[in-house]
C-alpha atoms as a PDB file:
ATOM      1  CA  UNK A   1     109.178 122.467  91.824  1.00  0.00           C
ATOM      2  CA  UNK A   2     106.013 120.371  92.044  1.00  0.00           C
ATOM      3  CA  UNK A   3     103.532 120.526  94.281  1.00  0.00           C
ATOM      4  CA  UNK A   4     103.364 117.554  96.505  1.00  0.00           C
ATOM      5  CA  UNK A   5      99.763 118.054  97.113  1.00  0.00           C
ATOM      6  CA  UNK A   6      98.802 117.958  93.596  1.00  0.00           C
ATOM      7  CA  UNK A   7     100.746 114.831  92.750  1.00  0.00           C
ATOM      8  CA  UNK A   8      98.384 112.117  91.953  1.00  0.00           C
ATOM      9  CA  UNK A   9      97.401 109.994  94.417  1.00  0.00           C
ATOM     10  CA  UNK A  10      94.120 108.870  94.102  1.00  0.00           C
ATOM     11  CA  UNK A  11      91.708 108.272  90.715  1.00  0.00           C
ATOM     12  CA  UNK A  12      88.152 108.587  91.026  1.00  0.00           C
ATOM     13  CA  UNK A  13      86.278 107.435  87.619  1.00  0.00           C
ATOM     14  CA  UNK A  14      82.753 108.227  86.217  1.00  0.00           C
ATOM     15  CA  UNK A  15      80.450 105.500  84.557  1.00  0.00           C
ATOM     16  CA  UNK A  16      78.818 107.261  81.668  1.00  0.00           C
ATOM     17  CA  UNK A  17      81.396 108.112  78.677  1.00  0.00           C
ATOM     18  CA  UNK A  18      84.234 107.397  80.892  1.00  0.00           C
ATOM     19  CA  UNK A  19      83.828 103.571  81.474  1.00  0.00           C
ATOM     20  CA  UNK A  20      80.686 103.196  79.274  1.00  0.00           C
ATOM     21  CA  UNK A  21      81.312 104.208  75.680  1.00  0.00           C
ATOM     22  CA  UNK A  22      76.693 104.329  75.676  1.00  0.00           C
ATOM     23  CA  UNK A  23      76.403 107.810  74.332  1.00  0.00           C
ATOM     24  CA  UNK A  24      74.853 106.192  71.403  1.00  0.00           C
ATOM     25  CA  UNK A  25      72.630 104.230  73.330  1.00  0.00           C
ATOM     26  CA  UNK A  26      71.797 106.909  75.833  1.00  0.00           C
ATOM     27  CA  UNK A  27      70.748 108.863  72.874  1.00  0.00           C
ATOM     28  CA  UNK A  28      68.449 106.410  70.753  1.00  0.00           C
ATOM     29  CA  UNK A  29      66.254 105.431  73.667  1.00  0.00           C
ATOM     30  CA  UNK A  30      65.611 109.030  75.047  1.00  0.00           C
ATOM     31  CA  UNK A  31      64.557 109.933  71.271  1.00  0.00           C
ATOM     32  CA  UNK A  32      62.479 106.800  70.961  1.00  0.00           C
ATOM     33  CA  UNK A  33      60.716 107.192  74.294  1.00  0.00           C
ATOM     34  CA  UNK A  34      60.093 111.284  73.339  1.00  0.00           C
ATOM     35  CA  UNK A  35      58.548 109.865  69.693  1.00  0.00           C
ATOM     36  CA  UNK A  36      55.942 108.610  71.624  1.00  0.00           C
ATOM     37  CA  UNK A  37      54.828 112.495  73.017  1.00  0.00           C
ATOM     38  CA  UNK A  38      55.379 113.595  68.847  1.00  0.00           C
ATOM     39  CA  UNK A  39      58.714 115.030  69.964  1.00  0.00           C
ATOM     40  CA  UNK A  40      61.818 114.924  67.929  1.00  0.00           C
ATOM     41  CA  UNK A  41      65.132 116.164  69.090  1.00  0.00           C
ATOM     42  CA  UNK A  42      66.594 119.271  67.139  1.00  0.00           C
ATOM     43  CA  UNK A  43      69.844 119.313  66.315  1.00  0.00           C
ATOM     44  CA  UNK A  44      72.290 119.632  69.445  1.00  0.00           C
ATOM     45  CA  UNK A  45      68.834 119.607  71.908  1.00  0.00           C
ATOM     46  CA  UNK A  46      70.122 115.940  72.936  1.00  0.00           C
ATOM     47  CA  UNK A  47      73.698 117.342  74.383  1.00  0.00           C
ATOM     48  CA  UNK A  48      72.499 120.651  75.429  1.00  0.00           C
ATOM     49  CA  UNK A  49      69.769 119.316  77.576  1.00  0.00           C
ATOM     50  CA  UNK A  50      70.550 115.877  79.048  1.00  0.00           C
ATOM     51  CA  UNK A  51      74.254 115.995  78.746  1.00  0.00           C
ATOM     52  CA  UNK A  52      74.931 118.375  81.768  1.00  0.00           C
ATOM     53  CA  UNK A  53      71.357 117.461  83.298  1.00  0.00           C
ATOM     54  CA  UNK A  54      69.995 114.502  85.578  1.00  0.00           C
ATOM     55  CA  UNK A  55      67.526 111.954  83.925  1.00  0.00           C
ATOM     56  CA  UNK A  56      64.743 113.854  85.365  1.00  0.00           C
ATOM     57  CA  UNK A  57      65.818 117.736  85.201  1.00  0.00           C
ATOM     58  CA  UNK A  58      66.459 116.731  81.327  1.00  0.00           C
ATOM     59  CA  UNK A  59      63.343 115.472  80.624  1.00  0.00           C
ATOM     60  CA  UNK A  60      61.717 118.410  82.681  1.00  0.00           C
ATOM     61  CA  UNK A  61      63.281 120.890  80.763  1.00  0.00           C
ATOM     62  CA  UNK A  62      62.641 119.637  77.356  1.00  0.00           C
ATOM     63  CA  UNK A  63      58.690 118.723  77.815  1.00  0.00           C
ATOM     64  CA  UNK A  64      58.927 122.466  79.466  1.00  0.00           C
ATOM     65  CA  UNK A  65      60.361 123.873  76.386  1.00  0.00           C
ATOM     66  CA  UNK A  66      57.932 122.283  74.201  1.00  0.00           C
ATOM     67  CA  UNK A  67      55.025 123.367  76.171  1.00  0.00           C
ATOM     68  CA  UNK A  68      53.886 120.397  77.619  1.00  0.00           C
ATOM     69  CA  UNK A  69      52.108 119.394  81.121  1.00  0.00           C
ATOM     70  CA  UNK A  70      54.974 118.121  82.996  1.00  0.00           C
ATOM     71  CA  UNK A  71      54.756 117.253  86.878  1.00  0.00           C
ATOM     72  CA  UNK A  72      57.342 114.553  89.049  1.00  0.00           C
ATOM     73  CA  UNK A  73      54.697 111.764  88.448  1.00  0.00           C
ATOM     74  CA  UNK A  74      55.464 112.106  84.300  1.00  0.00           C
ATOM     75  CA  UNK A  75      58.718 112.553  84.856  1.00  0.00           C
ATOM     76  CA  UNK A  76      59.345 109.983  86.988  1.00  0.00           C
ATOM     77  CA  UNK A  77      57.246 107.402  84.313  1.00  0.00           C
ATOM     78  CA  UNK A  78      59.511 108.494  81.443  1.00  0.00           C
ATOM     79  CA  UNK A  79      62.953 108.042  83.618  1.00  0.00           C
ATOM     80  CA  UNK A  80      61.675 104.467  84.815  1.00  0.00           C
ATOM     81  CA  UNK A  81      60.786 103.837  80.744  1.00  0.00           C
ATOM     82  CA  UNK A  82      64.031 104.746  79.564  1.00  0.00           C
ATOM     83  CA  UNK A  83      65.769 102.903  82.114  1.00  0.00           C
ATOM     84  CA  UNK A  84      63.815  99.551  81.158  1.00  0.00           C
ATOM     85  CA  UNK A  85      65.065 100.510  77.383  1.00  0.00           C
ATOM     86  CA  UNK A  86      68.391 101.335  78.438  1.00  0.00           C
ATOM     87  CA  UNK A  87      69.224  98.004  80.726  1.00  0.00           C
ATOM     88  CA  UNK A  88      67.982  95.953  77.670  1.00  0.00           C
ATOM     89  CA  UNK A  89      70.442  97.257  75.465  1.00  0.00           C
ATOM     90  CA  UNK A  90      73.086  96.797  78.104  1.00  0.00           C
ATOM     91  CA  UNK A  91      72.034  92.929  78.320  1.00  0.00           C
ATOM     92  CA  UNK A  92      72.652  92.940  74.852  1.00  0.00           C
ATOM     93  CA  UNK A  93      76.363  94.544  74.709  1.00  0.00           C
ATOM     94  CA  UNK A  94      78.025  96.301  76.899  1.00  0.00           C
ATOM     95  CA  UNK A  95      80.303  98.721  75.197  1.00  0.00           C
ATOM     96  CA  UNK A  96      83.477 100.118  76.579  1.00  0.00           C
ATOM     97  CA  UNK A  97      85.618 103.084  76.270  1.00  0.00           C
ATOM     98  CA  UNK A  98      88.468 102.001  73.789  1.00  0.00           C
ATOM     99  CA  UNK A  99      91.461 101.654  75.988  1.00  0.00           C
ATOM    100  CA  UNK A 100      90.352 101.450  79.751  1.00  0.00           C
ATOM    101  CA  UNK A 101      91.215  97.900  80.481  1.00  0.00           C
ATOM    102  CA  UNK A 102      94.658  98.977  79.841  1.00  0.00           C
ATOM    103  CA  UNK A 103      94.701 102.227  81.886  1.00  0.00           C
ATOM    104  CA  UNK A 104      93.491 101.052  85.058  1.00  0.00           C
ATOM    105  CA  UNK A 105      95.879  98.508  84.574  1.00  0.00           C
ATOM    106  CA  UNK A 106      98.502 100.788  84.807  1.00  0.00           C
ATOM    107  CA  UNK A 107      96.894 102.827  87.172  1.00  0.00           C
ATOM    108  CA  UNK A 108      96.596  99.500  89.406  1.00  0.00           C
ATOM    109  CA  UNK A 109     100.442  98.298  88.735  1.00  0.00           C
ATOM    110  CA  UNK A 110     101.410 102.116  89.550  1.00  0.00           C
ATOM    111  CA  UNK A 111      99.771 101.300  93.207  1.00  0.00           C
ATOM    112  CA  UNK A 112      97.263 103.970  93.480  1.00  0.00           C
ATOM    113  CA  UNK A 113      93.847 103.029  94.742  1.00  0.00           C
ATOM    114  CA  UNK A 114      90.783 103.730  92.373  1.00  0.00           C
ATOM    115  CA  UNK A 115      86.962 104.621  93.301  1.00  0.00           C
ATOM    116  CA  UNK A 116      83.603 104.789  90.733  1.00  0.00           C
ATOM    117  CA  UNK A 117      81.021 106.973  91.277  1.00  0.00           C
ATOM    118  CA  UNK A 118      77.847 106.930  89.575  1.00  0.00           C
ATOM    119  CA  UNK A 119      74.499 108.048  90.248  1.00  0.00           C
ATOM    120  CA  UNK A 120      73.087 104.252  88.708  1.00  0.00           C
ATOM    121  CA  UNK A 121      72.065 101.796  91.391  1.00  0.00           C
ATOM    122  CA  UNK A 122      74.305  99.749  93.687  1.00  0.00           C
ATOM    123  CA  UNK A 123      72.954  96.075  91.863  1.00  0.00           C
ATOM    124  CA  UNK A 124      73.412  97.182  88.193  1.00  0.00           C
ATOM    125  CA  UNK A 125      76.748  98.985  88.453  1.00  0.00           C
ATOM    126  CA  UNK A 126      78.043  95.688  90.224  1.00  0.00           C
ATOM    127  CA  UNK A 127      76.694  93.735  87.355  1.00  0.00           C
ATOM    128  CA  UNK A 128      78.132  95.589  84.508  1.00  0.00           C
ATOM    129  CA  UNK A 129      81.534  95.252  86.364  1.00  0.00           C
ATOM    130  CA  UNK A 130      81.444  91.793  86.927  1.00  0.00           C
ATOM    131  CA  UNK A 131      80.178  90.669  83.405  1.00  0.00           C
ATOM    132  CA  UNK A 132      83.755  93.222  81.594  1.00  0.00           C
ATOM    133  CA  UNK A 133      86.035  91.675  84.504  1.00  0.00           C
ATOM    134  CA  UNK A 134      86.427  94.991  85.706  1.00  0.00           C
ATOM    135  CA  UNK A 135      85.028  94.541  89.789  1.00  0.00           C
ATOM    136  CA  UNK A 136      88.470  94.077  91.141  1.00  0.00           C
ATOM    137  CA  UNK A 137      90.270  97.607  90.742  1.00  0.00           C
ATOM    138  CA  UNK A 138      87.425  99.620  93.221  1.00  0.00           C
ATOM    139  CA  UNK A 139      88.552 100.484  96.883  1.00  0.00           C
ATOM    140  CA  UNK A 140      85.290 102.389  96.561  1.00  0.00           C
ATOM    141  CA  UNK A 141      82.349 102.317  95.063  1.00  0.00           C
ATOM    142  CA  UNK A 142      80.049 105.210  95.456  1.00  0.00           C
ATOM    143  CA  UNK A 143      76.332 104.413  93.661  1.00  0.00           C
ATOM    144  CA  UNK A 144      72.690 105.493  93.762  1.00  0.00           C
ATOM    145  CA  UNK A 145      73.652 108.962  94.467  1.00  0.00           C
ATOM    146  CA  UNK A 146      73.597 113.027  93.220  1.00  0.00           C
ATOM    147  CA  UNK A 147      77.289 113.328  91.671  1.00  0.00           C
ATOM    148  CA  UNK A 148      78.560 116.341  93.472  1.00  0.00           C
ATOM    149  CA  UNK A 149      77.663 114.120  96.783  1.00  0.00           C
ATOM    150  CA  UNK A 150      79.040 110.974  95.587  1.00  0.00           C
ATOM    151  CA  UNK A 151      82.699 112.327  94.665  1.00  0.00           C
ATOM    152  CA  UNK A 152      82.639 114.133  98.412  1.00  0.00           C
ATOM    153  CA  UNK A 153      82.057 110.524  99.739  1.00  0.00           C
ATOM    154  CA  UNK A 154      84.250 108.632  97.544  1.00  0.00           C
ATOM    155  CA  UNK A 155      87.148 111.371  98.733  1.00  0.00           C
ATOM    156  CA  UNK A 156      86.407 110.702 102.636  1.00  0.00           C
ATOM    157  CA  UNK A 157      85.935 107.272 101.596  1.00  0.00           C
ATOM    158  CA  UNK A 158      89.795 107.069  99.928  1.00  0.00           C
ATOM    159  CA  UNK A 159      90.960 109.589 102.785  1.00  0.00           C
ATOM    160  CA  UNK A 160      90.074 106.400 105.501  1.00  0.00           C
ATOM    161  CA  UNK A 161      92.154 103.577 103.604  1.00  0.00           C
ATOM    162  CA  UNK A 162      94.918 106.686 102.946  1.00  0.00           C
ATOM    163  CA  UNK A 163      96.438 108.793 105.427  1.00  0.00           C
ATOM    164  CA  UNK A 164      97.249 112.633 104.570  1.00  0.00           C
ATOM    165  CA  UNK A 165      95.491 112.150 100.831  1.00  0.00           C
ATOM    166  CA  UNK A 166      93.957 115.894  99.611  1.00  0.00           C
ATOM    167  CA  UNK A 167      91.522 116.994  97.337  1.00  0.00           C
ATOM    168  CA  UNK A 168      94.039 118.414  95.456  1.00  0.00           C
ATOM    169  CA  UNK A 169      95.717 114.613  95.488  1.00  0.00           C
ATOM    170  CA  UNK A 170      92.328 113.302  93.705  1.00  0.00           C
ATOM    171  CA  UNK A 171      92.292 113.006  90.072  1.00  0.00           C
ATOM    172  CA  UNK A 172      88.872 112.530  88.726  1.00  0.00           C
ATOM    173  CA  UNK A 173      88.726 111.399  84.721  1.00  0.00           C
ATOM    174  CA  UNK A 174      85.695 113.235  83.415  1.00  0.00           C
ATOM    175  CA  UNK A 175      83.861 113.575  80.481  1.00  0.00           C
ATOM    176  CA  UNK A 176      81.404 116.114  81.179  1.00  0.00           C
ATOM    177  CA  UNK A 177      81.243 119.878  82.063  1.00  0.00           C
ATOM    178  CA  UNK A 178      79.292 119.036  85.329  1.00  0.00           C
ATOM    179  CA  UNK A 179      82.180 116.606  86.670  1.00  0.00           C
ATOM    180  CA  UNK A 180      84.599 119.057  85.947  1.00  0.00           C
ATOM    181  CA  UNK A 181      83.069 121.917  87.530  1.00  0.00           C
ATOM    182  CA  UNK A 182      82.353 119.220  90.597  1.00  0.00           C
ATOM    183  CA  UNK A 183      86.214 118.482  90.654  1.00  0.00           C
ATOM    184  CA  UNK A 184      86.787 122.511  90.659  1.00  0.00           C
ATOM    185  CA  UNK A 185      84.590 122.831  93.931  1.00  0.00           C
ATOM    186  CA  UNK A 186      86.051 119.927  95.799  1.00  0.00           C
ATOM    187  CA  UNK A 187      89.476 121.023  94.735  1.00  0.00           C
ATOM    188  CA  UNK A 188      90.023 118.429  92.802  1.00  0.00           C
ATOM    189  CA  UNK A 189      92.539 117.854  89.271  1.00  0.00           C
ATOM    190  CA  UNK A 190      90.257 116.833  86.481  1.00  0.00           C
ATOM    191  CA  UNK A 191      90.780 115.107  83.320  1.00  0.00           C
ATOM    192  CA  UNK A 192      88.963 115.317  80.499  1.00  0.00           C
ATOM    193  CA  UNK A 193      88.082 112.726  77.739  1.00  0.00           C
ATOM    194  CA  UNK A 194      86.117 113.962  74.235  1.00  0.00           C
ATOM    195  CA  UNK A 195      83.687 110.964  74.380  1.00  0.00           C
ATOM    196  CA  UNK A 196      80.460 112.893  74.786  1.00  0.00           C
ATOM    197  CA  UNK A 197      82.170 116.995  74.056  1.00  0.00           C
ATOM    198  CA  UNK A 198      84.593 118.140  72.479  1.00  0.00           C
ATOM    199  CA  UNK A 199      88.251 118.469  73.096  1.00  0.00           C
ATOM    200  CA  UNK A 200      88.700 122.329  72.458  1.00  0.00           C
ATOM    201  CA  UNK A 201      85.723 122.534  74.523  1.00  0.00           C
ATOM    202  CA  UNK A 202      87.046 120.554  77.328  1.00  0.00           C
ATOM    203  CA  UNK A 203      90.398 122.651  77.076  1.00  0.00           C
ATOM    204  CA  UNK A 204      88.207 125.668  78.309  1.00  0.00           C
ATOM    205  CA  UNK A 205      87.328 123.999  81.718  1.00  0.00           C
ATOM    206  CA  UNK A 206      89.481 120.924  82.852  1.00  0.00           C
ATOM    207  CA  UNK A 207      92.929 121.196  83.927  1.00  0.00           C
ATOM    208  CA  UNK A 208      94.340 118.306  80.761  1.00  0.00           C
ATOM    209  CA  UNK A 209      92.514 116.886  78.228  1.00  0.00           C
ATOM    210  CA  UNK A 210      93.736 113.500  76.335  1.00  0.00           C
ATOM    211  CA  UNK A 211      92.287 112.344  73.147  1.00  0.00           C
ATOM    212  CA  UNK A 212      92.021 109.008  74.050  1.00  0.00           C
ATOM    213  CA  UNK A 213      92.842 106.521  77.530  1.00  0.00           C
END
């Protein structure tokens, strides 16, 4: 018999590689801003290092690895240049997972309420809603924070406007190891997509893994 706690009752959704299909994007402007120190990414540095990182612990780590001064202050100048080259793209095209208009269709026609959590600011998350139609399906919308924080306050956030919803009720869509491991600790179900890893990889850590929305 199935659990009733783990039936699905709740969906929290990410923004990078599980709304925003800008892996590509993502990746171009951190290698164009590193050109600029006479750094070029090796082969699998990119996913290894900022995949599973913050903006700032990624570029940290790298100018650490090469040997390289690093302090907050040069961090903090790179993360602020990559985010001008980053929102510039954005203005140019937005581009979408393949298939998530019609899944939180049917997650919205199935009743159950839907949160986004993102670590982005408050202004620009709202904006790239509103310009793919897609502000209307959030009874919460957690921004500007740490992930492992912002999922905790999305749940209590869900658990106000739903009566007797669990962790273990909360499915979070995920497309990295961190958000997995997040959903683990909160006692969350996780799903997995293969936008920015692999499936087999994903089969190691989440609880199901789909190809595609």
């Amino acid at each position: 018999m199935e659990d009733p706690n783990r039936q699905v009752q709740a969906v929290l959704f990410g923004l990078k590689g599980v709304i925003l299909a800008d892996n590509q994007i993502d990746r171009q402007v951190t290698a164009e801003l590193l050109q600029n120190w006479g750094i070029v990414l090796k082969p699998g540095e990119y996913r290894d290092i900022f995949l599973e990182r913050t903006e700032q612990a990624g570029f940290f780590e790298l100018l650490s690895r090469r040997g390289r001064a690093v302090n907050q202050e040069i961090v903090a100048d790179l993360v602020q240049r990559k985010h001008v080259l980053y929102r510039d793209r954005l203005n140019r095209e937005i581009p979408l997972v393949p298939g998530l208009g019609g899944c939180l269709q049917e997650i919205h026609l199935r009743g159950l309420p839907m949160g986004l959590v993102c670590s982005q600011i408050r202004a620009e998350v709202a904006e790239i809603l509103t310009r793919c139609h897609l502000q209307t399906y959030w009874h919460t919308l957690v921004t500007d924070t740490e992930e492992a924080l912002g999922y905790g306050l999305a749940l209590a956030n869900l658990q106000k406007k739903i009566p007797g919803l669990t962790p273990g009720s909360c499915l979070i869509i995920a497309s990295t190891y961190r958000v997995i491991k997040i959903a683990q600790n909160l006692g969350m179900q996780s799903l997995a997509l293969p936008t920015l890893f692999p499936v087999h990889m994903l089969q190691r850590r989440a609880d199901w893994v789909v190809d595609r929305y």
